[in-house]
Structures are given as C-alpha cells and as structure tokens.
PDB file of N, CA and C in Angstrom:
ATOM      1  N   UNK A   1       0.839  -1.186   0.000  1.00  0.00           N
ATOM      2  CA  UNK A   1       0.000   0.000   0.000  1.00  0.00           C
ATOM      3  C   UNK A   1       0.881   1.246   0.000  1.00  0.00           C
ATOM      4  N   UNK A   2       0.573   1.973  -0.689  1.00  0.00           N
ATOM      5  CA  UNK A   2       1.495   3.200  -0.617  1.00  0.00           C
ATOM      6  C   UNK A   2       0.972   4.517   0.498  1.00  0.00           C
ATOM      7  N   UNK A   3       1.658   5.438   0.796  1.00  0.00           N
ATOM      8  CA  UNK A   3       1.361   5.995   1.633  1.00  0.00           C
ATOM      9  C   UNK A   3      -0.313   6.894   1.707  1.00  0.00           C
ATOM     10  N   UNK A   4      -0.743   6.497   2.737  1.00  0.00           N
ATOM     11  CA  UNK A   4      -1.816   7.765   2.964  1.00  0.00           C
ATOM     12  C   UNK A   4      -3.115   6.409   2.697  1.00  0.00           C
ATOM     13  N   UNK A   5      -2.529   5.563   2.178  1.00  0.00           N
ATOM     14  CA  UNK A   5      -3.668   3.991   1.653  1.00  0.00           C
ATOM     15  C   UNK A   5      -4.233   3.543   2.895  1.00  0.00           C
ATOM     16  N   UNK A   6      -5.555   3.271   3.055  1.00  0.00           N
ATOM     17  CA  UNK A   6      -6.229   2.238   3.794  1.00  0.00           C
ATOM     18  C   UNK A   6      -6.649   1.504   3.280  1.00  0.00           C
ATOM     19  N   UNK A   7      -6.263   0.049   3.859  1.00  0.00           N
ATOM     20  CA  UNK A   7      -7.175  -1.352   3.201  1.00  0.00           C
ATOM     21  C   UNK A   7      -8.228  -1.483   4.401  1.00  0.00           C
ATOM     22  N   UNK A   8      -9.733  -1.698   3.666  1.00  0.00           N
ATOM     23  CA  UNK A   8     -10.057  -2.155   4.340  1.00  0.00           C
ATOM     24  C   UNK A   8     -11.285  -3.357   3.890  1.00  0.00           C
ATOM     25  N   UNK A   9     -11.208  -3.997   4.594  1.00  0.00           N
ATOM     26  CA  UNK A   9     -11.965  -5.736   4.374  1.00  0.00           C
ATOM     27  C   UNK A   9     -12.955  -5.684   5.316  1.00  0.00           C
ATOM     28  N   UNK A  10     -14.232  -6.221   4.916  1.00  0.00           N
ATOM     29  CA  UNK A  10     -15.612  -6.647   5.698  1.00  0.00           C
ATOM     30  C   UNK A  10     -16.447  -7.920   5.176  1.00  0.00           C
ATOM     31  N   UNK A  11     -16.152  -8.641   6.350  1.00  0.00           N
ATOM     32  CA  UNK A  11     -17.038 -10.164   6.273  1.00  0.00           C
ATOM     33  C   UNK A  11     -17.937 -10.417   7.173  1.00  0.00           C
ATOM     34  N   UNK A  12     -18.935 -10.748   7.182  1.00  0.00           N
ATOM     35  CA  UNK A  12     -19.824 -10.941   8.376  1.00  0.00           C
ATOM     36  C   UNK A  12     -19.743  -9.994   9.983  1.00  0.00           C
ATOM     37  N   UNK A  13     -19.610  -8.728   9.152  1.00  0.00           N
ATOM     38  CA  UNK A  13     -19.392  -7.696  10.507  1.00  0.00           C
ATOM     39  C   UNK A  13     -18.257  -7.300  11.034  1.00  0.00           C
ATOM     40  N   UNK A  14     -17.531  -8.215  10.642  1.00  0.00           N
ATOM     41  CA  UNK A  14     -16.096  -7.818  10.744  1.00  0.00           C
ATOM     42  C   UNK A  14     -15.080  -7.166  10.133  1.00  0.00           C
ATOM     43  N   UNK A  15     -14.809  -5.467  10.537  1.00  0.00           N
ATOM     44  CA  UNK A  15     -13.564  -4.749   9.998  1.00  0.00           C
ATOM     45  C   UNK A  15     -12.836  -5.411  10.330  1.00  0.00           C
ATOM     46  N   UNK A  16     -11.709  -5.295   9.216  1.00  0.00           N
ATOM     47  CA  UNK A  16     -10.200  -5.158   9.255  1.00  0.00           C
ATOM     48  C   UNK A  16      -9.649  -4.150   8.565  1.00  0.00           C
ATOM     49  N   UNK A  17      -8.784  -2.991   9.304  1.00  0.00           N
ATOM     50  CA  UNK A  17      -8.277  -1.975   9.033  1.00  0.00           C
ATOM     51  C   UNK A  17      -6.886  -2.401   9.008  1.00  0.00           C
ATOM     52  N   UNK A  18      -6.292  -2.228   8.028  1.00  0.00           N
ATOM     53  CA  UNK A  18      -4.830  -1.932   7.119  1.00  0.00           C
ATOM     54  C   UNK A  18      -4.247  -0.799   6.786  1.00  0.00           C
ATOM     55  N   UNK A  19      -2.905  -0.215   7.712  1.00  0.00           N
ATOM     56  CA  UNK A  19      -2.857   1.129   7.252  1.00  0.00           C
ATOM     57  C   UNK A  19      -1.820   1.354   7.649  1.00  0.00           C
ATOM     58  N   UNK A  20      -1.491   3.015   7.799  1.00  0.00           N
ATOM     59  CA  UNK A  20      -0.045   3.061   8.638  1.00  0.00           C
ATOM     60  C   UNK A  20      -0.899   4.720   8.421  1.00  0.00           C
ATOM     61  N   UNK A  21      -0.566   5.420   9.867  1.00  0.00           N
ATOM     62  CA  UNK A  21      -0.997   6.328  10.370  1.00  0.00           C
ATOM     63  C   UNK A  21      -0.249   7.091  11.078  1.00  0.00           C
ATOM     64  N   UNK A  22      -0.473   8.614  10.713  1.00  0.00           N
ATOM     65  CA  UNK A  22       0.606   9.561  11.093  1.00  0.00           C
ATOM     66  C   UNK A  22       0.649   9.112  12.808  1.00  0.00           C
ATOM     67  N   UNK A  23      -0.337   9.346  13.663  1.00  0.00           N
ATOM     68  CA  UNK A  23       0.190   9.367  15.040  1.00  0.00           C
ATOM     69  C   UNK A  23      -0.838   8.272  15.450  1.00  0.00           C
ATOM     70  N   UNK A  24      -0.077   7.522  16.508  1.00  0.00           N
ATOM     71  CA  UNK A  24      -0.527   6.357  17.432  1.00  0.00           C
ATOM     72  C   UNK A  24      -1.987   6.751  17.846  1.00  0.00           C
ATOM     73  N   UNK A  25      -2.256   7.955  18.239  1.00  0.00           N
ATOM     74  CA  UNK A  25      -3.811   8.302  18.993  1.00  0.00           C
ATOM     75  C   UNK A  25      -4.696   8.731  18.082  1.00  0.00           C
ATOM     76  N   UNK A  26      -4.380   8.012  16.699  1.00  0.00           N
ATOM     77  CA  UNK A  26      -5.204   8.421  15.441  1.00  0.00           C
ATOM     78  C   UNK A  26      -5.682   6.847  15.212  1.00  0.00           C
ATOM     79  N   UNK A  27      -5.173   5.716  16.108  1.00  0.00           N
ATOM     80  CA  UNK A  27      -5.541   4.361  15.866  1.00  0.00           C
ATOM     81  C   UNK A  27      -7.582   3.948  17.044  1.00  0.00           C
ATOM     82  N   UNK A  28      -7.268   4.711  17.823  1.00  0.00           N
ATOM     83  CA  UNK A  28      -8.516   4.464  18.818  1.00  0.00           C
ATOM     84  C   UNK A  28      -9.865   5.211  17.624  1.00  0.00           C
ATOM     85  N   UNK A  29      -9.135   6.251  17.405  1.00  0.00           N
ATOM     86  CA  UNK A  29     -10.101   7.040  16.595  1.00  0.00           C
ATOM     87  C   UNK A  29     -10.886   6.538  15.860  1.00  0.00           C
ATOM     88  N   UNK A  30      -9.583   5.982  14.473  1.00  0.00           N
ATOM     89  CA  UNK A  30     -10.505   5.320  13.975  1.00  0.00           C
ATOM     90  C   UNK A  30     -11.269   3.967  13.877  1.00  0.00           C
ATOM     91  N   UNK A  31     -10.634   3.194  14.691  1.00  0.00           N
ATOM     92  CA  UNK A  31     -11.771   2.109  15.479  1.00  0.00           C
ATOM     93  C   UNK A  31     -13.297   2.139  15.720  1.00  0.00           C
ATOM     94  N   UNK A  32     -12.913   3.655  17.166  1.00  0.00           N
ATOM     95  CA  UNK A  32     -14.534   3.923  17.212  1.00  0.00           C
ATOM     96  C   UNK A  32     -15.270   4.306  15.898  1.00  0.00           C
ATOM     97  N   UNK A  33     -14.605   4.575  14.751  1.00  0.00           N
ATOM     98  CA  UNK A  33     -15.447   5.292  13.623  1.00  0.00           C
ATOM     99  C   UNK A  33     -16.003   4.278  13.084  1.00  0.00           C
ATOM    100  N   UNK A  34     -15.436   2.966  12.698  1.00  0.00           N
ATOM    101  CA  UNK A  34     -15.849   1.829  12.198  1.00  0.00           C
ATOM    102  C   UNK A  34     -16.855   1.268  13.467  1.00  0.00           C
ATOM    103  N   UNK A  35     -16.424   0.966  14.650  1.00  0.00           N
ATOM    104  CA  UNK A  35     -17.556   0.437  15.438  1.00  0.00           C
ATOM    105  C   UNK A  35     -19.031   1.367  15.294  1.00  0.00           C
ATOM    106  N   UNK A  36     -18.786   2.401  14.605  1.00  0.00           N
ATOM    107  CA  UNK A  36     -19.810   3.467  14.566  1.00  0.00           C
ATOM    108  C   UNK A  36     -21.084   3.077  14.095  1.00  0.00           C
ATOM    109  N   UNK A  37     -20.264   2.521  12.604  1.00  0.00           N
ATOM    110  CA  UNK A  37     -21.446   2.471  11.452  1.00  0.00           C
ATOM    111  C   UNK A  37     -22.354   0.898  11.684  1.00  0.00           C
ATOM    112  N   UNK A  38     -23.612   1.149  11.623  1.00  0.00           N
ATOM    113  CA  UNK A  38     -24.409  -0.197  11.691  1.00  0.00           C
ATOM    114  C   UNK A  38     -24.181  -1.736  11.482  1.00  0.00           C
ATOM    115  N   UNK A  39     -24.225  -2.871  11.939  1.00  0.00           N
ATOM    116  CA  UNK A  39     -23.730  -3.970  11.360  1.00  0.00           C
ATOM    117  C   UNK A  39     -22.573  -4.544  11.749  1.00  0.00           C
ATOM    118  N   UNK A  40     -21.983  -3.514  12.267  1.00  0.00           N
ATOM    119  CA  UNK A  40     -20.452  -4.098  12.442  1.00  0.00           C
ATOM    120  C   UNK A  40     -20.485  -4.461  13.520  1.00  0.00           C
ATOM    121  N   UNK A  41     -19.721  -5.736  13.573  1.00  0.00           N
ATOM    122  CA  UNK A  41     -19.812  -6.704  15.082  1.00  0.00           C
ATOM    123  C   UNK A  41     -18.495  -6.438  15.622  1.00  0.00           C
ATOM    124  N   UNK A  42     -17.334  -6.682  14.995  1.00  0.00           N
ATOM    125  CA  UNK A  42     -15.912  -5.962  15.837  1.00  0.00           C
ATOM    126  C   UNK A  42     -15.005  -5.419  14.306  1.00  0.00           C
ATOM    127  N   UNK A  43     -14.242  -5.037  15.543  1.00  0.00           N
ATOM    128  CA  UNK A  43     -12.994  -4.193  14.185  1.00  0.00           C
ATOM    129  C   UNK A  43     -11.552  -4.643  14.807  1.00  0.00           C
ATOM    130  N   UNK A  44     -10.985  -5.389  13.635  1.00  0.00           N
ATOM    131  CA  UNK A  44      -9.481  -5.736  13.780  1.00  0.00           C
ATOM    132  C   UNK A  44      -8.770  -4.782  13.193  1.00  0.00           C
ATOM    133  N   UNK A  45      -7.951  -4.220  14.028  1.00  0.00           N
ATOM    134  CA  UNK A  45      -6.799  -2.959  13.468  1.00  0.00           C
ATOM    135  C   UNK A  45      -5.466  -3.715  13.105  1.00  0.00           C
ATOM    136  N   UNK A  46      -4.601  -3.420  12.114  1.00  0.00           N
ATOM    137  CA  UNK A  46      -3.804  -3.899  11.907  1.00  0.00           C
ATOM    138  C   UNK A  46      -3.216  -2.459  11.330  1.00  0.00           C
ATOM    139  N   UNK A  47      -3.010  -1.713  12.305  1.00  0.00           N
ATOM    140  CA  UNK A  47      -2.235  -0.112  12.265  1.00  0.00           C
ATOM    141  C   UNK A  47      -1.283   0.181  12.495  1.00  0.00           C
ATOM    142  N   UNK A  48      -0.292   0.404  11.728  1.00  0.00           N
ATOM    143  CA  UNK A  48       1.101   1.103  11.651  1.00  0.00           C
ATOM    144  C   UNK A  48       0.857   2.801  12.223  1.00  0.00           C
ATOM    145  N   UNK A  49       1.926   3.392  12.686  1.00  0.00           N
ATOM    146  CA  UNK A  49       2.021   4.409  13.190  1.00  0.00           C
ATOM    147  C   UNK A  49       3.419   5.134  13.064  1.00  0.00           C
ATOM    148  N   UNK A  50       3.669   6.641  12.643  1.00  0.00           N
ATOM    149  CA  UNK A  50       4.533   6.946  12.702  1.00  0.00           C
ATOM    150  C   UNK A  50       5.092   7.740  13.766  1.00  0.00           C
ATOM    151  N   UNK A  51       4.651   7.923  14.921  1.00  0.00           N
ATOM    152  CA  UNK A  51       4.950   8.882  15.611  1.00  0.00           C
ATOM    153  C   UNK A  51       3.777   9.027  16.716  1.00  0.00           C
ATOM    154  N   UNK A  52       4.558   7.886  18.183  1.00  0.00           N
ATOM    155  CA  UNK A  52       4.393   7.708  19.556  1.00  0.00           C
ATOM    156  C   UNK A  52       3.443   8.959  20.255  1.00  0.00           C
ATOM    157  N   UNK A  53       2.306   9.376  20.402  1.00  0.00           N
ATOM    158  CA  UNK A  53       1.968  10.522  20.965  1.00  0.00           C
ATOM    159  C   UNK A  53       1.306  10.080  22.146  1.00  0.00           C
ATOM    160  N   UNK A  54       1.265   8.957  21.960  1.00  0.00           N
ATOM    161  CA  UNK A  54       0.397   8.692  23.700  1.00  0.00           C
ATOM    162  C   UNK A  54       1.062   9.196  25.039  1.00  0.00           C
ATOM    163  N   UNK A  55       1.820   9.576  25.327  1.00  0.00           N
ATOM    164  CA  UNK A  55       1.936  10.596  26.682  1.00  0.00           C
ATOM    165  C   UNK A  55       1.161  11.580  26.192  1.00  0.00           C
ATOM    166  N   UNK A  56       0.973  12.316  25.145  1.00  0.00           N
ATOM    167  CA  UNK A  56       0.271  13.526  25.109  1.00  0.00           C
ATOM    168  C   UNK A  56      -1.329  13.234  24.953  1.00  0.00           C
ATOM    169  N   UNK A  57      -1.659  12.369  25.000  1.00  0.00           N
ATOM    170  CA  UNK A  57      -2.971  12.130  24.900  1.00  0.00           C
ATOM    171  C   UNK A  57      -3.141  12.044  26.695  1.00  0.00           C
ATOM    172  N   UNK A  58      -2.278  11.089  27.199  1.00  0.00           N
ATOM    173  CA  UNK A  58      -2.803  10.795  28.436  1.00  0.00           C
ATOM    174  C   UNK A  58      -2.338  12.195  29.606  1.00  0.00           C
ATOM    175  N   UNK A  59      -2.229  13.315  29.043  1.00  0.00           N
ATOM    176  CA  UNK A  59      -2.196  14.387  30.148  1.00  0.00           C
ATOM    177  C   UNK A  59      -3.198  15.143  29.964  1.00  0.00           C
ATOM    178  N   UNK A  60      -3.779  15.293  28.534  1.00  0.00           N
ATOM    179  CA  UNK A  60      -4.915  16.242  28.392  1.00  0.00           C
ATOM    180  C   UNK A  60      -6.084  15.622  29.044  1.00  0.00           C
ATOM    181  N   UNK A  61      -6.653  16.739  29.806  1.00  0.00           N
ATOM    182  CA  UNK A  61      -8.406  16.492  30.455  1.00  0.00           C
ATOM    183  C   UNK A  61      -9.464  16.690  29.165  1.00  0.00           C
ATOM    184  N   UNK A  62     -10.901  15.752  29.910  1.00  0.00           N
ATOM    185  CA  UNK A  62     -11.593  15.958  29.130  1.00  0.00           C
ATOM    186  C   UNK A  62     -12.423  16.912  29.320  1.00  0.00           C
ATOM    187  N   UNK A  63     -12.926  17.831  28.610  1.00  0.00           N
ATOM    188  CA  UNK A  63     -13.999  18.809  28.695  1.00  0.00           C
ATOM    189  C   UNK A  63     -15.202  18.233  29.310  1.00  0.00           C
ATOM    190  N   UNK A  64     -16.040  19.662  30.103  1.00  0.00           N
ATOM    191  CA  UNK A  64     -17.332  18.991  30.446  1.00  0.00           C
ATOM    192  C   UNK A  64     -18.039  17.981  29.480  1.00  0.00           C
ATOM    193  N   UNK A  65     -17.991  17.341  27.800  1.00  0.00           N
ATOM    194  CA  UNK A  65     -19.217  16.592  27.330  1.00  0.00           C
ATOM    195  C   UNK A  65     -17.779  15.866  27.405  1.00  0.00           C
ATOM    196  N   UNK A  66     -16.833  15.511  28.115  1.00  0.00           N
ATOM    197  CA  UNK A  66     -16.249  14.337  27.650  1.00  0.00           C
ATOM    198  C   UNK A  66     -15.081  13.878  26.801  1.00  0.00           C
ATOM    199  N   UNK A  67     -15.049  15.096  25.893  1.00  0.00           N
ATOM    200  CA  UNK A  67     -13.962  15.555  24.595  1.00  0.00           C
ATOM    201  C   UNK A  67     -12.704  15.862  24.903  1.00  0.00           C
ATOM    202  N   UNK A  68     -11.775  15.232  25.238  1.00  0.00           N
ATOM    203  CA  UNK A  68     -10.093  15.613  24.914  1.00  0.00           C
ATOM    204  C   UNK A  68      -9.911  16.097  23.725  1.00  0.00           C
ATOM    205  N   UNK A  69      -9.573  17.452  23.883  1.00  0.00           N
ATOM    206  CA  UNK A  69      -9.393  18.123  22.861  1.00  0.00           C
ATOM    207  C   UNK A  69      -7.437  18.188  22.185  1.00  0.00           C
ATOM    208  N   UNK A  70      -7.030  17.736  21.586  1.00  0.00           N
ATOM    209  CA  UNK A  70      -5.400  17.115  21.936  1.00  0.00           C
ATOM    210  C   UNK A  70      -5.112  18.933  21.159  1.00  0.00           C
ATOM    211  N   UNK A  71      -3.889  19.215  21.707  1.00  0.00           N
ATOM    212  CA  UNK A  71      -3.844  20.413  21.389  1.00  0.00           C
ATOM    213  C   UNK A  71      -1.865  19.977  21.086  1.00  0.00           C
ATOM    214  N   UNK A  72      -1.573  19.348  21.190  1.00  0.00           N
ATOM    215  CA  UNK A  72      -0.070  18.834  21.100  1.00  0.00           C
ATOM    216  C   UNK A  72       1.207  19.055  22.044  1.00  0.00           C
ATOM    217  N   UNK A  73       0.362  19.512  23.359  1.00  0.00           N
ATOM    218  CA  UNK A  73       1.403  19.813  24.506  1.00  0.00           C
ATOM    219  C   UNK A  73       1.570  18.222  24.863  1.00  0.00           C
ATOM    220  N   UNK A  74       3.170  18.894  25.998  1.00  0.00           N
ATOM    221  CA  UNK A  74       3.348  17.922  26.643  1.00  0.00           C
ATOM    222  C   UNK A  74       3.569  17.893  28.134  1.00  0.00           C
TER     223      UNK A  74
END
C-alpha cells in the first residue's frame, strides 16, 4: 500500500483496518469510527504508526461533554 492507503476488508461484521498512520492516537479514533457504522460486530486494526503521541494524549483532560481536545502539549 502506498502511503496515505487504507485497506479495508468486511465479512460478516467484521472490519479489518490496514494502514499506517501519522500518530498512534489516530488508531482508537478510527476504530470507534468503524464500530460506529451499523452492522459491524468488531474491528481488527492492523495499524502502523509513525509517531508515539500517547503521553500527550494521556495528560490532556476531558472537557465537560467528555472531549479531549489534543492540542499537542506535553
């Protein structure tokens, strides 16, 4: 797959996501987006990442509805 490519495969409810993705906290994301849509029973990630950001995810708070808003501190 060349860069910026997602594969993705569906059989009986089941994603499988194929990819490689600028930052690690761009992999939850799009999970929930696929668990989103109707029908789908689970989602297998099979996500490449270029660039570790999870400390910066896990210091930001969430807003009153819930929303971590990632702003890129650390």
């Amino acid at each position: 797959m060349g860069p910026g490519a997602v594969g993705v495969t569906v059989a009986d409810g089941v994603v499988t996501l194929r990819a490689k993705v600028m930052s690690k906290g761009l992999v939850p994301i799009a999970v929930r987006l696929c668990r989103a849509v109707g029908g789908m029973v689970t989602v297998h990630e099979e996500l490449g990442f270029d660039t570790d950001d999870s400390e910066a995810w896990a210091t930001e708070k969430p807003n009153a509805a819930g929303v971590i808003a990632y702003t890129g501190r650390h």
